[in-house]
Each structure stands twice: as structure tokens, then as C-alpha cells.
N, C-alpha and C. Protein backbone atom coordinates (compact mmCIF):
# COMPACT_ATOMS: atom_id res chain seq x y z
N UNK A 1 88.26 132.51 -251.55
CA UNK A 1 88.16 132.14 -252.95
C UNK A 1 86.70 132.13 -253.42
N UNK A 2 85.46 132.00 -252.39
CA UNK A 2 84.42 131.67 -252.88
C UNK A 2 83.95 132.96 -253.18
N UNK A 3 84.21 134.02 -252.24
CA UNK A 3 83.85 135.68 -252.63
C UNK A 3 84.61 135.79 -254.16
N UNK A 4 85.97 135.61 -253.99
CA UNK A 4 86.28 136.22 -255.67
C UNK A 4 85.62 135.75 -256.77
N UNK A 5 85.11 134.14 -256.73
CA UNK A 5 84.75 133.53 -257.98
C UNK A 5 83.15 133.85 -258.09
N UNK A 6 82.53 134.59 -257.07
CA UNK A 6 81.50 135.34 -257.21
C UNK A 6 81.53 136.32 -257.98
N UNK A 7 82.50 137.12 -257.11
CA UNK A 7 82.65 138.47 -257.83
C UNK A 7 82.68 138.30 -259.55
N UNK A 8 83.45 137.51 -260.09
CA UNK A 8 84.02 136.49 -261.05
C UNK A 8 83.00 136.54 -261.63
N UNK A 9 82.11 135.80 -261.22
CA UNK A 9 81.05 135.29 -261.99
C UNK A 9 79.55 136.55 -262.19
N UNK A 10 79.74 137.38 -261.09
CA UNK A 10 78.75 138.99 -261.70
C UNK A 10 79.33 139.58 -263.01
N UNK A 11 80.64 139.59 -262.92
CA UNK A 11 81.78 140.37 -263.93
C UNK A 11 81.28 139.48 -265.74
N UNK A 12 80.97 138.16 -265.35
CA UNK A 12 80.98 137.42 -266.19
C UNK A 12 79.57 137.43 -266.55
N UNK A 13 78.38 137.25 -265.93
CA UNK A 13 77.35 137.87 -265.74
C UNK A 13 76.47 139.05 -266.89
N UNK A 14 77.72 140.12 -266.63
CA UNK A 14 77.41 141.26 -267.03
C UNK A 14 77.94 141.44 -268.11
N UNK A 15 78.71 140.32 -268.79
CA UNK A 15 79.50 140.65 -270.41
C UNK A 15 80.24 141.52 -270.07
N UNK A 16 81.53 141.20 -269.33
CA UNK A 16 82.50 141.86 -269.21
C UNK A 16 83.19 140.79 -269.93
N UNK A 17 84.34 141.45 -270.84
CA UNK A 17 85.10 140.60 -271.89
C UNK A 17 86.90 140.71 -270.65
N UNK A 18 86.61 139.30 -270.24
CA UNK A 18 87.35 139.13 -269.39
C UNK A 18 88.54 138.21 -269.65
N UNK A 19 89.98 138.19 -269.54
CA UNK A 19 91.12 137.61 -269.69
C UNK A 19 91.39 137.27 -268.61
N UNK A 20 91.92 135.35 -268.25
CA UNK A 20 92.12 134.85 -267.23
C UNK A 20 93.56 134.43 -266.90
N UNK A 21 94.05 134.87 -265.97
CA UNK A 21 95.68 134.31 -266.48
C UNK A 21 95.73 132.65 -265.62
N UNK A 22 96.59 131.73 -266.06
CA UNK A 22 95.88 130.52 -266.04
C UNK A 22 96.75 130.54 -264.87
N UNK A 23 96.02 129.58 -263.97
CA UNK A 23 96.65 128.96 -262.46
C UNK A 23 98.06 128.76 -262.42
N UNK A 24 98.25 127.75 -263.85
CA UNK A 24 99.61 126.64 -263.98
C UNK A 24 100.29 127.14 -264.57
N UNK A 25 101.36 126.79 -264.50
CA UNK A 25 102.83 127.07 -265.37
C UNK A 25 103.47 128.32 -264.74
N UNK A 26 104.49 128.63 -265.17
CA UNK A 26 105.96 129.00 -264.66
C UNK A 26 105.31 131.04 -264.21
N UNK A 27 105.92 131.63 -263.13
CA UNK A 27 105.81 132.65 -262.91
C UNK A 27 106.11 133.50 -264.17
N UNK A 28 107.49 133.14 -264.92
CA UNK A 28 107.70 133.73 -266.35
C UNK A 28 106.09 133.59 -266.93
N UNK A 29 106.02 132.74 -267.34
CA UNK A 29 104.97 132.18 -267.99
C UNK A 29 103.34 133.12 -267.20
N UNK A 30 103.25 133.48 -266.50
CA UNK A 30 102.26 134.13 -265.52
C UNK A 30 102.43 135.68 -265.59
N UNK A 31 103.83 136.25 -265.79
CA UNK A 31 104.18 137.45 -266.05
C UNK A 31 103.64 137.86 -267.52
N UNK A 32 104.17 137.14 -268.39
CA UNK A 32 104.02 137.29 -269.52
C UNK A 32 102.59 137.48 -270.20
N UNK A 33 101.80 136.45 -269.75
CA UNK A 33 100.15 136.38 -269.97
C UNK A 33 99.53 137.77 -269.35
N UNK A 34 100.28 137.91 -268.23
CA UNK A 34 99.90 139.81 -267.75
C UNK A 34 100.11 140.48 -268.83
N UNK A 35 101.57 140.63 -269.02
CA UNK A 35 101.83 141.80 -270.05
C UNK A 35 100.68 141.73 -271.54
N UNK A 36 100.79 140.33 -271.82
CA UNK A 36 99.90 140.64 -273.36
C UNK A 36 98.50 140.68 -272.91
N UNK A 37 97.91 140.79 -272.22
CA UNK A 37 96.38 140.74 -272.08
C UNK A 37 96.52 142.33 -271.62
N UNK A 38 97.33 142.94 -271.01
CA UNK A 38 97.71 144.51 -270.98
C UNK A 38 97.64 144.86 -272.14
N UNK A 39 98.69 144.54 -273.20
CA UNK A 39 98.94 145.14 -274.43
C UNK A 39 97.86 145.08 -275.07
N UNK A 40 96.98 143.77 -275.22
CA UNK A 40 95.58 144.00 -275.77
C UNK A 40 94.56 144.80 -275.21
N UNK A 41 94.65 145.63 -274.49
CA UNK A 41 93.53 146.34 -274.42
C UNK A 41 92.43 145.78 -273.37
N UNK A 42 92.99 144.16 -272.91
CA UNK A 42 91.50 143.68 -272.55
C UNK A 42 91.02 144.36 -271.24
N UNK A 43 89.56 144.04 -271.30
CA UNK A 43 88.65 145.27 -270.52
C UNK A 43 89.06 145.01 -268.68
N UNK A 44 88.95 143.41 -268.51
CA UNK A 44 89.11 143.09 -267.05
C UNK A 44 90.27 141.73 -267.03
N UNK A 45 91.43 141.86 -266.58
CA UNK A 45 92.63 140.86 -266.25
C UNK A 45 92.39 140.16 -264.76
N UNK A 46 91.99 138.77 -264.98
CA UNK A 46 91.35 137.80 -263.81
C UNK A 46 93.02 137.52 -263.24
N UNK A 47 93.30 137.35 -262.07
CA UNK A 47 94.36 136.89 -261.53
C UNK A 47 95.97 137.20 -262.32
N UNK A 48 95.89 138.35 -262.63
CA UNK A 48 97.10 138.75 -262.87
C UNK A 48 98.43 138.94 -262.35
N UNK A 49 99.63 138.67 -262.64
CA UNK A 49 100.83 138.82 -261.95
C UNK A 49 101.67 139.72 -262.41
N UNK A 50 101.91 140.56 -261.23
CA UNK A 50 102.98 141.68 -262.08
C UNK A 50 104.31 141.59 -260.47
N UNK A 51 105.58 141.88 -261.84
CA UNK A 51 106.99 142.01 -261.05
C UNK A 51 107.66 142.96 -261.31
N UNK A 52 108.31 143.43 -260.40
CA UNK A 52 109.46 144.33 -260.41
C UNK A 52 110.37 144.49 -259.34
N UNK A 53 111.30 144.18 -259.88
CA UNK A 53 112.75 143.76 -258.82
C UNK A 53 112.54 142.97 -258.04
N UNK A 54 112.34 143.04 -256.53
CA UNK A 54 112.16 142.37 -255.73
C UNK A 54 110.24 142.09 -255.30
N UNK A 55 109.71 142.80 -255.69
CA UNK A 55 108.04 142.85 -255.44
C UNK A 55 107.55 142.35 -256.40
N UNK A 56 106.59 141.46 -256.15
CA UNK A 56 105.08 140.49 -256.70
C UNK A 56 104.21 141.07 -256.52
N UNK A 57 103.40 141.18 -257.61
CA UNK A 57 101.92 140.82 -256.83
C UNK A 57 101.11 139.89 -257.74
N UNK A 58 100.41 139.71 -256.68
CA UNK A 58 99.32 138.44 -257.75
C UNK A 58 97.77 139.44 -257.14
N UNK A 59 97.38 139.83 -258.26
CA UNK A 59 96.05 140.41 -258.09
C UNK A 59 94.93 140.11 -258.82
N UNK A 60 93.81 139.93 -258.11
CA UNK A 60 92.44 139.69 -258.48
C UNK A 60 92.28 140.00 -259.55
N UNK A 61 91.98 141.34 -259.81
CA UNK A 61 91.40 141.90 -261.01
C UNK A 61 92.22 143.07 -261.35
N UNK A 62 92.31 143.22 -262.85
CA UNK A 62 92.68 144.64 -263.10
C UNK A 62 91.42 145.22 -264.18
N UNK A 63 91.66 146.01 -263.81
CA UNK A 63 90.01 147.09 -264.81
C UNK A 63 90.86 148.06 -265.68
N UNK A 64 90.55 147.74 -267.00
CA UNK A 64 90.68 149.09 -268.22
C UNK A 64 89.97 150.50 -267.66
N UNK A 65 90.95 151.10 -267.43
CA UNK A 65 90.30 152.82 -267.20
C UNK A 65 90.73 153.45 -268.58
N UNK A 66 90.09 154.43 -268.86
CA UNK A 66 90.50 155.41 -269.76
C UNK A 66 91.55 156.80 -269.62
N UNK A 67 92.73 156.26 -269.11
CA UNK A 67 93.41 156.85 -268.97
C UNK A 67 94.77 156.83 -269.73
N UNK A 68 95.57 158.01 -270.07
CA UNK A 68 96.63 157.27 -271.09
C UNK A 68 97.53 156.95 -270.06
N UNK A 69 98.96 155.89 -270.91
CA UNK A 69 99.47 155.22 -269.99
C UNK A 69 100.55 155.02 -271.41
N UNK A 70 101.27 154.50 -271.00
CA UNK A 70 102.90 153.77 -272.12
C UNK A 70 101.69 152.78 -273.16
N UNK A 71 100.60 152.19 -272.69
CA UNK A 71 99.60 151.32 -272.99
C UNK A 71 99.38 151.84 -274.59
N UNK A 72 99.30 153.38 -274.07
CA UNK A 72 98.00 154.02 -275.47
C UNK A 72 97.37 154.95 -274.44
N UNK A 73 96.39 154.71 -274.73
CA UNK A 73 95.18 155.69 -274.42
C UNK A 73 94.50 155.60 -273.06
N UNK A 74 94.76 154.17 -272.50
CA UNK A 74 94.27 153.64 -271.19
C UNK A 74 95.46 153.11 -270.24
N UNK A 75 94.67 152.89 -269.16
CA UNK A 75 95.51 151.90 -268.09
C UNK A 75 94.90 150.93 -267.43
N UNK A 76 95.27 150.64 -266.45
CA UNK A 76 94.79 149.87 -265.44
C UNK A 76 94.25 150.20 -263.84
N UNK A 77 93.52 149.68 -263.43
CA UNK A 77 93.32 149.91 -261.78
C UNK A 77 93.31 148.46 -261.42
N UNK A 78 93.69 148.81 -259.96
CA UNK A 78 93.55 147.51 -259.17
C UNK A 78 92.20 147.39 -258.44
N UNK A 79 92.29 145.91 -258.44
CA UNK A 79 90.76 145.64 -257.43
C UNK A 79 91.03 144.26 -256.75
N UNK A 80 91.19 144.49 -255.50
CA UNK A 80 91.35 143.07 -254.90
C UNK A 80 90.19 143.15 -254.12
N UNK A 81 89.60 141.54 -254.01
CA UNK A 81 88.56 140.93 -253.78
C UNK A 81 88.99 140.42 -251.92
N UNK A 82 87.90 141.67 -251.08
CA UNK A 82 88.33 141.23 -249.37
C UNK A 82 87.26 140.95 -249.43
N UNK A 83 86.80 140.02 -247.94
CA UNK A 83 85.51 140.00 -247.01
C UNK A 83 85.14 140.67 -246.04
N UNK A 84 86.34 141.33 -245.65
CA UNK A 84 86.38 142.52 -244.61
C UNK A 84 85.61 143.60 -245.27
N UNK A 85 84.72 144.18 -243.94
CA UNK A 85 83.69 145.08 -244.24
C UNK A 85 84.58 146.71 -244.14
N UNK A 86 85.76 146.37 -243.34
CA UNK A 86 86.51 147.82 -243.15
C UNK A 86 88.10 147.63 -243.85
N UNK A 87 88.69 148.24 -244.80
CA UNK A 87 89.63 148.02 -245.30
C UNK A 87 90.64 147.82 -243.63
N UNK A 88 92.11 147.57 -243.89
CA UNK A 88 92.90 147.37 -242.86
C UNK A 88 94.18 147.79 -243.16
N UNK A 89 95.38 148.35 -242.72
CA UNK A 89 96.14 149.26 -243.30
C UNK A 89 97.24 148.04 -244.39
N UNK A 90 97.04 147.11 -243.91
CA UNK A 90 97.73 145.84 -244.38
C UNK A 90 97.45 146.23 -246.49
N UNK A 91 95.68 146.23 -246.31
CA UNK A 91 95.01 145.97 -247.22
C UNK A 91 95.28 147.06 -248.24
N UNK A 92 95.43 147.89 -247.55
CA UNK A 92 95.81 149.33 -248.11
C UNK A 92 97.16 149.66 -249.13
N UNK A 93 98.56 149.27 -248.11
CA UNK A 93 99.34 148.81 -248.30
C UNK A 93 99.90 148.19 -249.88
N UNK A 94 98.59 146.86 -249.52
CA UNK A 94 99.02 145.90 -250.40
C UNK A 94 98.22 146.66 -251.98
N UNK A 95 97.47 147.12 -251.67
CA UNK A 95 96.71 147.53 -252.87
C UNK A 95 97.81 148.72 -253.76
N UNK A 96 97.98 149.73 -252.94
CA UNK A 96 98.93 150.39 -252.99
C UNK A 96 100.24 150.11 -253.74
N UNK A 97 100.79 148.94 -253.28
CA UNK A 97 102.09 148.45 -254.09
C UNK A 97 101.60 147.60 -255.45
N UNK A 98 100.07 147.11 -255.56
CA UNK A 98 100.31 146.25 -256.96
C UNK A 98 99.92 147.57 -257.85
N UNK A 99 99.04 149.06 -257.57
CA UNK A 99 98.95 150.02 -258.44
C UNK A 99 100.33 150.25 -258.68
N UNK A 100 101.39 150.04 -257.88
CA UNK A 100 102.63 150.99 -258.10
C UNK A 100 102.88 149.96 -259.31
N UNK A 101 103.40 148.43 -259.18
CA UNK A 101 103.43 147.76 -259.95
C UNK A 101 102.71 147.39 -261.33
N UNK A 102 101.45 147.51 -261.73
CA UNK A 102 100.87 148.12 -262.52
C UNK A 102 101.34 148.90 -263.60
N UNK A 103 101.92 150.36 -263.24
CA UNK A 103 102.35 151.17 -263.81
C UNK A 103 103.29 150.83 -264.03
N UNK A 104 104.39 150.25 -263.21
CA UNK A 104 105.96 150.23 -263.25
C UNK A 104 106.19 148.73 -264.53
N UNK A 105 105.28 148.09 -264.59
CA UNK A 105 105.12 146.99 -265.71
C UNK A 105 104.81 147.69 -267.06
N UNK A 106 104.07 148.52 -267.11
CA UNK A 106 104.16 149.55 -268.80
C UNK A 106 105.73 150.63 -268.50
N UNK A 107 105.51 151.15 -268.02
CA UNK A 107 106.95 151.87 -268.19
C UNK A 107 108.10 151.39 -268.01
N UNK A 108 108.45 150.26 -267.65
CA UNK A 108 109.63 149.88 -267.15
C UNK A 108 109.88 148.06 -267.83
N UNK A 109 109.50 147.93 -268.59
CA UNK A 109 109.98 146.82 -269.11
C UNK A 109 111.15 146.22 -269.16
N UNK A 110 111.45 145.24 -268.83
CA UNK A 110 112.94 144.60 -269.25
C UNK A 110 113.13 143.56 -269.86
């Protein structure tokens, strides 16, 4: 936690216009604060949660790319915050399924 709220705090640092999704309240409630800080455009999403069917993820950061998407004109990337100096296939993995999720949250709404 102390690496991310670093990271956190360069991001913040540097006038990055950053959206935080809040600790508390209901996973609905945690989903939802994803989706509209998506729909707005905002540049960097702090602790975001995205679902689909049976898969979660709760991820560090998401970054506005300029790419089009169901969004508009942009999307998202993932960025999770390790201490490990060599990724690990775990890490890979996991990164892997919140991009899938990511996407599958603009196109696939319910």
C-alpha cells in the first residue's frame, strides 16, 4: 500500500486530474463510481472496480489512452502497482483479465 500511495501521490504531483473510487460502501456502489468516472472521460481512475459474470477486479489505476472504445474516442489501460522487480506469470495473468474486463465493462453493460 505504501508503493501505491506513492505512486498516488507522483500522479498527484504532476496534475494528473485524478478520480478516486471511495474505499466504503457497497460493491454496487464501487461498480458504479467505475462506470461514471469512465463515462466522464476522467484522465486517471484510482482504485477502480470492474465486473463481469463471475470475475472482479479491483485495480490500481486506469489511464485514459486515446483510443476509440464504446467510450467515444478513448479507452482505458491498466496499471497495477507491484514491488517486484520481475513481473510473475500470476501478475501477468491478473493484469491480463482486468484489461479484458475493462473493455468488457464499455461493451457489455447490463
Amino acid at each position: 500500500m505504501e508503493h501505491e500511495q506513492a505512486y498516488l501521490a507522483l500522479l498527484q504531483k504532476a496534475g494528473r486530474q485524478i478520480i478516486e473510487i471511495p474505499g466504503s460502501g457497497s460493491l454496487t456502489a464501487h461498480i458504479e463510481a467505475t462506470r461514471q468516472a469512465m463515462d466522464s472521460g476522467a484522465e486517471v481512475i484510482y482504485q477502480a472496480v470492474l465486473l463481469k459474470n463471475a470475475w472482479i477486479g479491483y485495480v490500481d489505476f486506469l489511464f485514459r489512452v486515446e483510443t476509440p472504445s464504446d467510450l467515444g474516442e478513448y479507452s482505458y489501460e491498466v496499471l497495477d502497482t507491484k514491488l517486484s522487480k520481475t513481473p510473475t506469470a500470476k501478475h501477468v495473468l491478473q493484469l491480463c483479465v482486468y484489461s479484458d474486463l475493462s473493455s468488457l465493462s464499455l461493451s457489455h453493460r447490463d
